[in-house]
C-alpha atoms as a PDB file:
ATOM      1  CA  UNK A   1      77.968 114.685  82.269  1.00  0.00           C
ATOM      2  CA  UNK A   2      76.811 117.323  79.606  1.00  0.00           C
ATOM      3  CA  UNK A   3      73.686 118.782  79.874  1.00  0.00           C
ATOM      4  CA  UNK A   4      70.776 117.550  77.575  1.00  0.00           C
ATOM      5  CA  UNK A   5      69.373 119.792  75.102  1.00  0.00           C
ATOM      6  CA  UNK A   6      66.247 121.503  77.060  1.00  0.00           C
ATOM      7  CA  UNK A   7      63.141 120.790  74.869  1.00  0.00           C
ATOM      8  CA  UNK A   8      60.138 121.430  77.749  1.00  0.00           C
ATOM      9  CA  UNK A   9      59.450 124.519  79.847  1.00  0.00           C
ATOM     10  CA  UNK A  10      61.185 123.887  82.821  1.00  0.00           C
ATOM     11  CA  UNK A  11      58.660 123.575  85.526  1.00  0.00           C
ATOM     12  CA  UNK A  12      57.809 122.010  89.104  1.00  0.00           C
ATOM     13  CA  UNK A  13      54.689 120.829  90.924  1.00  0.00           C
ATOM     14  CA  UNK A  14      55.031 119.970  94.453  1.00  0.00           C
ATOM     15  CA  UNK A  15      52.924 116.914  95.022  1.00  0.00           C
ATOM     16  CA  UNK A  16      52.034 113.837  93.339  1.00  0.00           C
ATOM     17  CA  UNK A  17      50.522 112.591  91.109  1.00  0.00           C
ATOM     18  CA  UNK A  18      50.703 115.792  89.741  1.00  0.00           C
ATOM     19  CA  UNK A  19      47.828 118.191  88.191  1.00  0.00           C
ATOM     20  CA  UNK A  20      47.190 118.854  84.261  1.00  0.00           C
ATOM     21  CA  UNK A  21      45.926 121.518  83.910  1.00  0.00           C
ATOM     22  CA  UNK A  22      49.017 123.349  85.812  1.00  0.00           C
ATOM     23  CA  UNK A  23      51.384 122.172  83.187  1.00  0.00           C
ATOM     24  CA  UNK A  24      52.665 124.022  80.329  1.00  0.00           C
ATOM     25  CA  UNK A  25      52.003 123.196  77.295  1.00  0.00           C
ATOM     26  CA  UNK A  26      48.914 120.625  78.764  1.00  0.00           C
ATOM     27  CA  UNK A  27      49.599 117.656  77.326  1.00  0.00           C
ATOM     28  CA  UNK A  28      47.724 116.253  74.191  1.00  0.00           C
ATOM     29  CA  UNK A  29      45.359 114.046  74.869  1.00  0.00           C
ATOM     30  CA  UNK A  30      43.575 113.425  71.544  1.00  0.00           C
ATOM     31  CA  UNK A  31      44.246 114.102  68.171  1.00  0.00           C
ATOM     32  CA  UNK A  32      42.038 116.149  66.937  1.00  0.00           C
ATOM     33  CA  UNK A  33      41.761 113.917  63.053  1.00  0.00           C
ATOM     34  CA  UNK A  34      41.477 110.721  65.259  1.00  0.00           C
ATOM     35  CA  UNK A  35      38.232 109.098  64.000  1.00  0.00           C
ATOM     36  CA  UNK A  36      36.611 106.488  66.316  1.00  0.00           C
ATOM     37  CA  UNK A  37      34.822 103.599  63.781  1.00  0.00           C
ATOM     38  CA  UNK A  38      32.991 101.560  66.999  1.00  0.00           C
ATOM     39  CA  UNK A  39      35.664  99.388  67.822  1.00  0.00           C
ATOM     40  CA  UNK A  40      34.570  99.307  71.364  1.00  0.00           C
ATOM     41  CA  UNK A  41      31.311  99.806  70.891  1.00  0.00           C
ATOM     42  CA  UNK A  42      28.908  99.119  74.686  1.00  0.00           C
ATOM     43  CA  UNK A  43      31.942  97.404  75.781  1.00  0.00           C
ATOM     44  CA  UNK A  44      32.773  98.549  79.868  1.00  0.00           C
ATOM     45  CA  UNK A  45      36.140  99.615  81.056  1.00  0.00           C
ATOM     46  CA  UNK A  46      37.222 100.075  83.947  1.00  0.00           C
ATOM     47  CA  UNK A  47      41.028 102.842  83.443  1.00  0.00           C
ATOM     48  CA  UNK A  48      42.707 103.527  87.036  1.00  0.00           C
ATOM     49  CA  UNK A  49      44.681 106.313  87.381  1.00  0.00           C
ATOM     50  CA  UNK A  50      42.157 108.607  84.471  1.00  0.00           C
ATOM     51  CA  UNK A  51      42.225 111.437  85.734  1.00  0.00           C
ATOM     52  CA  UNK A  52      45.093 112.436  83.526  1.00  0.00           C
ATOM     53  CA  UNK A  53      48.016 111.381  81.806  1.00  0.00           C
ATOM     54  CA  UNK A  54      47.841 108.782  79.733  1.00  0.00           C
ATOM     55  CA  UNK A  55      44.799 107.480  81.813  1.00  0.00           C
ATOM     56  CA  UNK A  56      42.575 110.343  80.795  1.00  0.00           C
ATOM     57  CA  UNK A  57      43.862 109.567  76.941  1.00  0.00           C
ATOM     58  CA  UNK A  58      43.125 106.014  77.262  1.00  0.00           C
ATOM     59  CA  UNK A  59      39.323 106.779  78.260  1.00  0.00           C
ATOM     60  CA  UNK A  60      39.085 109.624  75.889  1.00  0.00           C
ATOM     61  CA  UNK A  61      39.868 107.256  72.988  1.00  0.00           C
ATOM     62  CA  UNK A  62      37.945 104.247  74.766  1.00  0.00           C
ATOM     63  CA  UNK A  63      35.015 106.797  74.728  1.00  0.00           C
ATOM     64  CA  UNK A  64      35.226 107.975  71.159  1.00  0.00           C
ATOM     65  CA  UNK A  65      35.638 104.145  70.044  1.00  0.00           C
ATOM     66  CA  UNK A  66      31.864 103.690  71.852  1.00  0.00           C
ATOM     67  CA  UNK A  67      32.579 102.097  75.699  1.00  0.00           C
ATOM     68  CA  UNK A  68      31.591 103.289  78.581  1.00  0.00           C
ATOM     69  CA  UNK A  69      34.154 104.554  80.590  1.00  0.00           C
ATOM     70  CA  UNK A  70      34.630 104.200  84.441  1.00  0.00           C
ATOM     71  CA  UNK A  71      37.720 106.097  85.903  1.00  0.00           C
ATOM     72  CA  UNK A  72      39.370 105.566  89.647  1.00  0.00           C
ATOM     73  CA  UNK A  73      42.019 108.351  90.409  1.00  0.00           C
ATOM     74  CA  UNK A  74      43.496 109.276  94.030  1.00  0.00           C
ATOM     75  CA  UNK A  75      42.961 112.568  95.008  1.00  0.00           C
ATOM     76  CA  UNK A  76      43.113 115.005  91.848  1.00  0.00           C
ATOM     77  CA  UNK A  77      39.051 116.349  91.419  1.00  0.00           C
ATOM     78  CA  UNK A  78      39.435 118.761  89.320  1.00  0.00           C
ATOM     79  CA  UNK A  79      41.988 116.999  86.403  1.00  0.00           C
ATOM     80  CA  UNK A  80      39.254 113.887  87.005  1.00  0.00           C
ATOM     81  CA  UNK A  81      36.148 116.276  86.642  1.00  0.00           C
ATOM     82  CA  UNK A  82      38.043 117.455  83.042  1.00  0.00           C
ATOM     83  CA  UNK A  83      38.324 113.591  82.304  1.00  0.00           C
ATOM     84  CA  UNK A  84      35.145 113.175  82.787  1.00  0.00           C
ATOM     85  CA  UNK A  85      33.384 116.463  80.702  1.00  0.00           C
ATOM     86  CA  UNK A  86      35.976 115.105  77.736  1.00  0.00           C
ATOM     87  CA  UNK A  87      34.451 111.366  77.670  1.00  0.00           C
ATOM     88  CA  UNK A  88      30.833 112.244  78.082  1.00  0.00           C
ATOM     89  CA  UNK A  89      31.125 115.000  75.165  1.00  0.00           C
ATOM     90  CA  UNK A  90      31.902 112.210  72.606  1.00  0.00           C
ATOM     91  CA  UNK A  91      28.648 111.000  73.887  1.00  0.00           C
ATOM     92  CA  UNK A  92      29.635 108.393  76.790  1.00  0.00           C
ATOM     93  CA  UNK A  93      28.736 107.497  80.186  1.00  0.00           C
ATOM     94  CA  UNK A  94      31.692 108.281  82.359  1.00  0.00           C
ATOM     95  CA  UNK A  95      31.902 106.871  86.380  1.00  0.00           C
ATOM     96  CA  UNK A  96      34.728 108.719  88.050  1.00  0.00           C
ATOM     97  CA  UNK A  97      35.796 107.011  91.865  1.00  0.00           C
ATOM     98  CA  UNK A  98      37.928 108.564  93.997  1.00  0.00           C
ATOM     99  CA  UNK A  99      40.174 105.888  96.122  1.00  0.00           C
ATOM    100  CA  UNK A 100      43.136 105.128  97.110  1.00  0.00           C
ATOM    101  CA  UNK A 101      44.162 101.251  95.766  1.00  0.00           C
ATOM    102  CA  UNK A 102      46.969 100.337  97.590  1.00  0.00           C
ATOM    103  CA  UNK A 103      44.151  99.054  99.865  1.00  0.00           C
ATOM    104  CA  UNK A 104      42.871  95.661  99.079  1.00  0.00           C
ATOM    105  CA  UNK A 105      39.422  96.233 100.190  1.00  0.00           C
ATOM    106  CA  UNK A 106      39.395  99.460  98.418  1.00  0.00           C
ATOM    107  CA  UNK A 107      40.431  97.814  95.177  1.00  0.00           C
ATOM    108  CA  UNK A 108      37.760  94.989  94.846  1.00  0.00           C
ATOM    109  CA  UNK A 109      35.053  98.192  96.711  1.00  0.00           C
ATOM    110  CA  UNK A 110      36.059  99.757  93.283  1.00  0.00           C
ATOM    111  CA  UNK A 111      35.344  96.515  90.588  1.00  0.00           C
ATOM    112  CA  UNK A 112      31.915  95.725  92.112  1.00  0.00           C
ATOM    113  CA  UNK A 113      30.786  99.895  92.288  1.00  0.00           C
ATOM    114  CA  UNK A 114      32.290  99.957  88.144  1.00  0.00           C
ATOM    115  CA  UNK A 115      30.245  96.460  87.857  1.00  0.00           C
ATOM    116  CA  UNK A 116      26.881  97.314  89.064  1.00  0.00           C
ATOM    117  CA  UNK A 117      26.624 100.953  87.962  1.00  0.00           C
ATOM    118  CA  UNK A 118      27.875 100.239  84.714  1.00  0.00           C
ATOM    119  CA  UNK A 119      26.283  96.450  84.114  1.00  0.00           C
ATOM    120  CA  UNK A 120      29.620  94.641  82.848  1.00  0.00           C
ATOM    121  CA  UNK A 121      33.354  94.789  82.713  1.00  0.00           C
ATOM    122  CA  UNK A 122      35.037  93.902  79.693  1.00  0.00           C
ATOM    123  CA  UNK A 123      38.274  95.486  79.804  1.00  0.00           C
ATOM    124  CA  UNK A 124      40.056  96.344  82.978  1.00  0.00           C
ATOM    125  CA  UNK A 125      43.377  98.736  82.341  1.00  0.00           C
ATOM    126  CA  UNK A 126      45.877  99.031  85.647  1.00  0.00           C
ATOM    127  CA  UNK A 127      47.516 102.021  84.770  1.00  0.00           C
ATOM    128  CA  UNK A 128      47.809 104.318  87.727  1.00  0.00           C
ATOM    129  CA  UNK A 129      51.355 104.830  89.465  1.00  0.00           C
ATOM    130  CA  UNK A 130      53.698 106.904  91.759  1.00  0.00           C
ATOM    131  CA  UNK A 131      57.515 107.371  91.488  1.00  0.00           C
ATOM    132  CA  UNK A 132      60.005 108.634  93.844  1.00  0.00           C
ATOM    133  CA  UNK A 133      63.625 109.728  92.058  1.00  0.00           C
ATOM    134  CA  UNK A 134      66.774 109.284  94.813  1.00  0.00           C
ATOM    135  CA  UNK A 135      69.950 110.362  93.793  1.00  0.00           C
ATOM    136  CA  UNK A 136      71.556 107.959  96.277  1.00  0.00           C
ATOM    137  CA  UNK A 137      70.502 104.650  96.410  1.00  0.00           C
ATOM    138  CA  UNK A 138      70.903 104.855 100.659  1.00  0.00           C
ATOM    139  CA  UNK A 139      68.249 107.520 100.363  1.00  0.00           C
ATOM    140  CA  UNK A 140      65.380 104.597  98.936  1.00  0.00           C
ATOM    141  CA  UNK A 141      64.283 103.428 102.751  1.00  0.00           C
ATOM    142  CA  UNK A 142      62.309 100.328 103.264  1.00  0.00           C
ATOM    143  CA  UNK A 143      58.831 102.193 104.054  1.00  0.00           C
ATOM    144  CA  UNK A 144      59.396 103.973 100.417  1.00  0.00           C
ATOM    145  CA  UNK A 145      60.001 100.621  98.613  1.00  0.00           C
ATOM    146  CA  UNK A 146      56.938  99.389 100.413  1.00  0.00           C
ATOM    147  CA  UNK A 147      54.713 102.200  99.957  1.00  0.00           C
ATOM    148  CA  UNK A 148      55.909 102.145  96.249  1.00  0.00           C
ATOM    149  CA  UNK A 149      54.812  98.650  95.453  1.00  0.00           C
ATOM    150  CA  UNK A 150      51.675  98.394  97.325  1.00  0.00           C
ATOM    151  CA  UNK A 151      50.451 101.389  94.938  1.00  0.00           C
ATOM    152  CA  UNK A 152      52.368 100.498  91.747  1.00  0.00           C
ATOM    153  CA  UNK A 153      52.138  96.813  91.664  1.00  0.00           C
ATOM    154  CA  UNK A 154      49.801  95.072  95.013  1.00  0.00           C
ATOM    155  CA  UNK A 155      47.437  96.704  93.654  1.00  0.00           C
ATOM    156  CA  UNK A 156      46.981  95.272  90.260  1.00  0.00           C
ATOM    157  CA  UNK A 157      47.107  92.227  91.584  1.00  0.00           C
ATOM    158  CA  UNK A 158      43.847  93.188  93.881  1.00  0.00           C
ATOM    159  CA  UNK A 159      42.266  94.314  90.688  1.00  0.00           C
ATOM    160  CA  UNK A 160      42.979  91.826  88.794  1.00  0.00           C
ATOM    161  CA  UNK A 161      41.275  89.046  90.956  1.00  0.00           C
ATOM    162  CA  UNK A 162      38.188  90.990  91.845  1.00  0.00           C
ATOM    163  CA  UNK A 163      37.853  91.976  87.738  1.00  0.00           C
ATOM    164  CA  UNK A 164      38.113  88.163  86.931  1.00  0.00           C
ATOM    165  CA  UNK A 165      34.676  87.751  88.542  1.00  0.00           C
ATOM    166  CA  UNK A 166      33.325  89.604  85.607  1.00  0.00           C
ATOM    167  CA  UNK A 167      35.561  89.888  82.981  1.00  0.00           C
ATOM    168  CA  UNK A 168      33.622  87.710  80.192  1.00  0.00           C
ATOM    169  CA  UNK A 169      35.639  85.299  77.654  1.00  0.00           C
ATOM    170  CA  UNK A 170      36.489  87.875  75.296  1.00  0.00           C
ATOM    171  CA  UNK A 171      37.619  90.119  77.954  1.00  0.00           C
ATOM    172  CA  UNK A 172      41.285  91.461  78.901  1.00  0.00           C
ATOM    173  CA  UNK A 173      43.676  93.164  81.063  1.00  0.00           C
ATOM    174  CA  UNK A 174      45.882  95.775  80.062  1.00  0.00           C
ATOM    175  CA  UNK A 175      48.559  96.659  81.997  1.00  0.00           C
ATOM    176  CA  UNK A 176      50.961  99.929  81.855  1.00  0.00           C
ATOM    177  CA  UNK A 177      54.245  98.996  82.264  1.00  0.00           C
ATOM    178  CA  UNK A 178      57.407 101.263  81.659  1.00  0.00           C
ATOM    179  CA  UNK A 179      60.698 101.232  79.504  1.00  0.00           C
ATOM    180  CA  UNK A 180      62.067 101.588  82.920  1.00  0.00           C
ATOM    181  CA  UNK A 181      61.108  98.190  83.402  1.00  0.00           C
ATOM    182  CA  UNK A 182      63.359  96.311  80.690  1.00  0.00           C
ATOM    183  CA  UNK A 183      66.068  99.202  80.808  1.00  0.00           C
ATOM    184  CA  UNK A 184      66.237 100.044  84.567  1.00  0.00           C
ATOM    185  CA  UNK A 185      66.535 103.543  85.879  1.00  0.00           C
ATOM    186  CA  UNK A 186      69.538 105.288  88.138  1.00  0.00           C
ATOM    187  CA  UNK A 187      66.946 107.456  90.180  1.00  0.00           C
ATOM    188  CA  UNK A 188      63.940 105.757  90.123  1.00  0.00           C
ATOM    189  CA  UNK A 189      65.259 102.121  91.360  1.00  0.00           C
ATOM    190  CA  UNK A 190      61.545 101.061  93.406  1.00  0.00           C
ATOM    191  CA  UNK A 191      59.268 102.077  90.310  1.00  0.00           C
ATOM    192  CA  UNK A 192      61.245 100.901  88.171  1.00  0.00           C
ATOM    193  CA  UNK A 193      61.526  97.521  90.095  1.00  0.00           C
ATOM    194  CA  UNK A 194      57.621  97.592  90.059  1.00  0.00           C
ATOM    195  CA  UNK A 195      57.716  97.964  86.247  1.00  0.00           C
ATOM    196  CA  UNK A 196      59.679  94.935  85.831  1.00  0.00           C
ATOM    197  CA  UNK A 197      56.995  93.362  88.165  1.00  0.00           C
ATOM    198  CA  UNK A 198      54.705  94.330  85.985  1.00  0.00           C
ATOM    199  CA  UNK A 199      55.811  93.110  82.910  1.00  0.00           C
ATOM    200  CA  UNK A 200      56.408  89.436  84.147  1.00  0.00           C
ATOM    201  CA  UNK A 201      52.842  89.532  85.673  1.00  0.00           C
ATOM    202  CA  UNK A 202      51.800  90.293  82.234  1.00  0.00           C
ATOM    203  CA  UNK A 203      53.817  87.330  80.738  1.00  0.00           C
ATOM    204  CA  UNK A 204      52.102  85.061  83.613  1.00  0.00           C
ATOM    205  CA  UNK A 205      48.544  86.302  83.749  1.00  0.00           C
ATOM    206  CA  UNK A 206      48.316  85.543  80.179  1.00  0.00           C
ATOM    207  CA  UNK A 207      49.336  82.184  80.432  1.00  0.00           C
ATOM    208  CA  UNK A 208      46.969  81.538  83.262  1.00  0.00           C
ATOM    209  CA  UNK A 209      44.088  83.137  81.924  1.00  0.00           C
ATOM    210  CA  UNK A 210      44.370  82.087  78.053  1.00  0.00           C
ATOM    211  CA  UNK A 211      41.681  78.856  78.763  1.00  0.00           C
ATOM    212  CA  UNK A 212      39.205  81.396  80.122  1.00  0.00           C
ATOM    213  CA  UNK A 213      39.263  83.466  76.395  1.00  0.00           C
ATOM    214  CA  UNK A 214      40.888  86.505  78.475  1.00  0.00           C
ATOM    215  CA  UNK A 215      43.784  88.185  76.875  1.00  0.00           C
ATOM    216  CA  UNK A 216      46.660  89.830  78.823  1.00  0.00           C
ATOM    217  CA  UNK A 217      48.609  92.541  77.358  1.00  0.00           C
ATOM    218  CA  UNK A 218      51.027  95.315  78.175  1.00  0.00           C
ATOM    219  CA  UNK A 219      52.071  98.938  77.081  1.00  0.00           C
ATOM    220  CA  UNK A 220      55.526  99.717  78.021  1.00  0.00           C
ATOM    221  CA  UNK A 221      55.688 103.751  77.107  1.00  0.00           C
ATOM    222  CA  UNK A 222      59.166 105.861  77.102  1.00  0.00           C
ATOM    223  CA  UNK A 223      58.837 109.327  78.365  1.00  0.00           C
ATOM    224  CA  UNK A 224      55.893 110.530  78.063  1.00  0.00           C
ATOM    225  CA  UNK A 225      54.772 114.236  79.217  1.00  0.00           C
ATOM    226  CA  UNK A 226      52.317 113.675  81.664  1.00  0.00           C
ATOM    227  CA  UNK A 227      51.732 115.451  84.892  1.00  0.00           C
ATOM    228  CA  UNK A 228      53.845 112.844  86.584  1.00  0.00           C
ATOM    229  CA  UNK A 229      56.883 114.352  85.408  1.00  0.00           C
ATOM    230  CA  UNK A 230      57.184 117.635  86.936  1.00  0.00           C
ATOM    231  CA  UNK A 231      55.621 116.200  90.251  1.00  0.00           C
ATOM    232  CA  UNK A 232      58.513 113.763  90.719  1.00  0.00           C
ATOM    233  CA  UNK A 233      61.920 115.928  88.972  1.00  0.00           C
ATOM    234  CA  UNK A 234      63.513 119.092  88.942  1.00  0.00           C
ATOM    235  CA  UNK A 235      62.847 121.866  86.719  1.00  0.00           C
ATOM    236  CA  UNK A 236      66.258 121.301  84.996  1.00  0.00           C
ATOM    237  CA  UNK A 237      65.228 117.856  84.309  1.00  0.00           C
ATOM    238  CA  UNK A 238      61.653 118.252  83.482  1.00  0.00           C
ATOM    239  CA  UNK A 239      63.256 121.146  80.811  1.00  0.00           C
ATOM    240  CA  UNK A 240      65.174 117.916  79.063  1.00  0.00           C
ATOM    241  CA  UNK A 241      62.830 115.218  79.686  1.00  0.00           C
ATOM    242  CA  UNK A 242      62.589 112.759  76.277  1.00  0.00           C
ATOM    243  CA  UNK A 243      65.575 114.714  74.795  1.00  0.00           C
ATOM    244  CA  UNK A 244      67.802 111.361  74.751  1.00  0.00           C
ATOM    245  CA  UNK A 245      65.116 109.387  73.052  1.00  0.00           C
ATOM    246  CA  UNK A 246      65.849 108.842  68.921  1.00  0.00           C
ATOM    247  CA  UNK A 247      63.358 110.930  67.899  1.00  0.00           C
ATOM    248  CA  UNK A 248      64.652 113.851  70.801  1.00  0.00           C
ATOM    249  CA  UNK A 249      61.276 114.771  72.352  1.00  0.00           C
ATOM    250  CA  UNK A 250      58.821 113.544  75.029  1.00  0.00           C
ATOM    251  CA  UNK A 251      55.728 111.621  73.211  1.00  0.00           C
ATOM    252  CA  UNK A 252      52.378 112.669  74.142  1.00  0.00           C
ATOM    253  CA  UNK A 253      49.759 110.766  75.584  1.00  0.00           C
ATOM    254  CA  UNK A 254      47.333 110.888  72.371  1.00  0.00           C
ATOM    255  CA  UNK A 255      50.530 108.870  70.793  1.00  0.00           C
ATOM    256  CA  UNK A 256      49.839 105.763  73.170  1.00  0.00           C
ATOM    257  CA  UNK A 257      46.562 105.827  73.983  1.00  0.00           C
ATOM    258  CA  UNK A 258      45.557 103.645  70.424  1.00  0.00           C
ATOM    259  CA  UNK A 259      47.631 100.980  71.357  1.00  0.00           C
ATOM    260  CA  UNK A 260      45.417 100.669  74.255  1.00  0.00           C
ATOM    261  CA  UNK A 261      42.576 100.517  71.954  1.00  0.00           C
ATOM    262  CA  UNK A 262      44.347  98.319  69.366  1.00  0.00           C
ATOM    263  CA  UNK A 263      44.910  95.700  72.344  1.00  0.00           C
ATOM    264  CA  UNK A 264      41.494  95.753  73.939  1.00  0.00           C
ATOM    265  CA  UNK A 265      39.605  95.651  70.274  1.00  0.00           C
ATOM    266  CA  UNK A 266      38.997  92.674  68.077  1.00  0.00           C
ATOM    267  CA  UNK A 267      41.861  93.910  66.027  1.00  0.00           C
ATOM    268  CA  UNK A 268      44.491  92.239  68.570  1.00  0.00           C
ATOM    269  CA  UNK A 269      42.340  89.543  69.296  1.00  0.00           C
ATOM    270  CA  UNK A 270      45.377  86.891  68.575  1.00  0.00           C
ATOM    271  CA  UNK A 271      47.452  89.259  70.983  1.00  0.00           C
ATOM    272  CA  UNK A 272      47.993  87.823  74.707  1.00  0.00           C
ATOM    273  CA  UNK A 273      51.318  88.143  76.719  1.00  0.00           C
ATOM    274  CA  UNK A 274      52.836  90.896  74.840  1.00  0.00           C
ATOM    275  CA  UNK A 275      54.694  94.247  75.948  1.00  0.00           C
ATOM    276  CA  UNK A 276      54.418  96.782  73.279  1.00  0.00           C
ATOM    277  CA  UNK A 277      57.212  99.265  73.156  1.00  0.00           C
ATOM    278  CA  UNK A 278      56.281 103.238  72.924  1.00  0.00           C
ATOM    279  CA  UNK A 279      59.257 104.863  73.667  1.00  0.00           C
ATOM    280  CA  UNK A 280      60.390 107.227  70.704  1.00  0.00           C
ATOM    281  CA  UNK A 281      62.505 104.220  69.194  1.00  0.00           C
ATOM    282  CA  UNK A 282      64.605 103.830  73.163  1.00  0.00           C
ATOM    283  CA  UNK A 283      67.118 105.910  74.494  1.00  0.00           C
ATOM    284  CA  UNK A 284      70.428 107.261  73.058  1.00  0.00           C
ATOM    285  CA  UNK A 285      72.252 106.449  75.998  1.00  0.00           C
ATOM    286  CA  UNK A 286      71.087 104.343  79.171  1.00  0.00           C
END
């Protein structure tokens, strides 16, 4: 198979989930013309995975838009300390929780800390995730898959029912799911797996919850540079990463954090059991 046309720095980091500042170029997490107009105004959310990424984007925004933000990461202090400094200089209160939520107990520990610090929840985003490329499918062992769903999808299921003792009518769930999840992926067969999880939960959870007034949504983004991407592939394939999209590029994180904002606002209050696409218009070739 011909190589891809390189269009990133090619690059490595050794362990997930990865560190932002250590990438190069950092990814974009706002745009600098993007004007918040209140649309979240004192509403609470609660963004796992924040530290960076597209986590960090989505509370950025959130925090520009007038909520107070609350942000659970694993183990990365220093990209959640930057997460933090961003959200609280466009004037917001910012709660950053370290934890690890495959665990259960850790998972509702976390809702009822982001609850009584903060006074609410209104909008709960699961967004945090780990992936594991094989080359060989004999190389994806069963304590992998396991480990791989209890973080990627167990545990929005555990946040999910400890945010429903809070979340008001009004309130919703946004959930990050993948193109990998409706397209598959040759290396990355457990995530992607999870993705597809995620995406039916979505579908469910909407139907379920739609008599209680709470909405359940989903982003599905394409490849986007975060600091996931050179903590799970090579530097050859980090180098080409989003080249076989239409549009030939990665898309930055400031490019799908407002449909995250879109989905928890009034503006898509009609919107429940949807998957919105942010992929750079698919891939050229599966």
């Amino acid at each position: 198979m011909a190589s891809k046309k390189p269009v990133n720095p090619p690059q490595k980091q050794e362990r997930q989930p990865g560190r932002q500042k250590l990438m190069h170029p950092e990814p974009v997490t706002i745009r600098d013309d993007y004007r918040g107009s209140g649309k979240l105004q004192d509403k609470v959310a609660l963004i796992t995975g924040g530290d960076s990424g597209i986590g960090r984007a989505v509370a950025v925004h959130f925090a520009r838009e007038g909520a107070k933000v609350a942000i659970a990461y694993l183990s990365e202090d220093t990209d959640a300390a930057e997460t933090q400094r961003l959200v609280e200089a466009e004037g917001a209160v910012c709660l950053t929780v370290r934890t690890d939520l495959s665990s259960a107990a850790n998972c509702r520990k976390l809702v009822e800390k982001v609850a009584a610090k903060l006074g609410a929840l209104d909008v709960l985003v699961n967004n945090h995730a780990q992936q594991y490329p094989v080359e060989e499918a004999e190389e994806l062992t069963p304590a992998r898959v396991r480990k791989t769903f209890e973080n990627n999808l167990f545990s929005f299921f555990y946040l999910t029912d400890a945010a429903l003792e809070h979340l008001p009518k009004g309130g919703c769930i946004i959930n990050t799911g993948s193109v990998t999840g409706a397209r598959g992926h040759r290396t990355l067969l457990d995530y992607a797996s999870t993705k597809g999880a995620i995406h039916a939960m979505t579908f469910s959870l909407a139907q379920s919850l739609a008599e209680r007034g709470i909405r359940v949504n989903a982003v599905a983004p394409g490849p986007i540079w975060t600091p996931l991407i050179p903590a799970s592939f090579d530097s050859k394939q980090v180098a080409e990463f989003g080249s076989d999209t239409l549009l030939k590029r990665p898309g930055q994180p400031a490019e799908v954090a407002p449909a995250y904002v879109f989905l928890a606002s009034q503006d898509g209050s009609f919107i429940t059991g949807q998957l919105i696409h942010i992929n750079g218009g698919g891939y050229i070739s599966a």
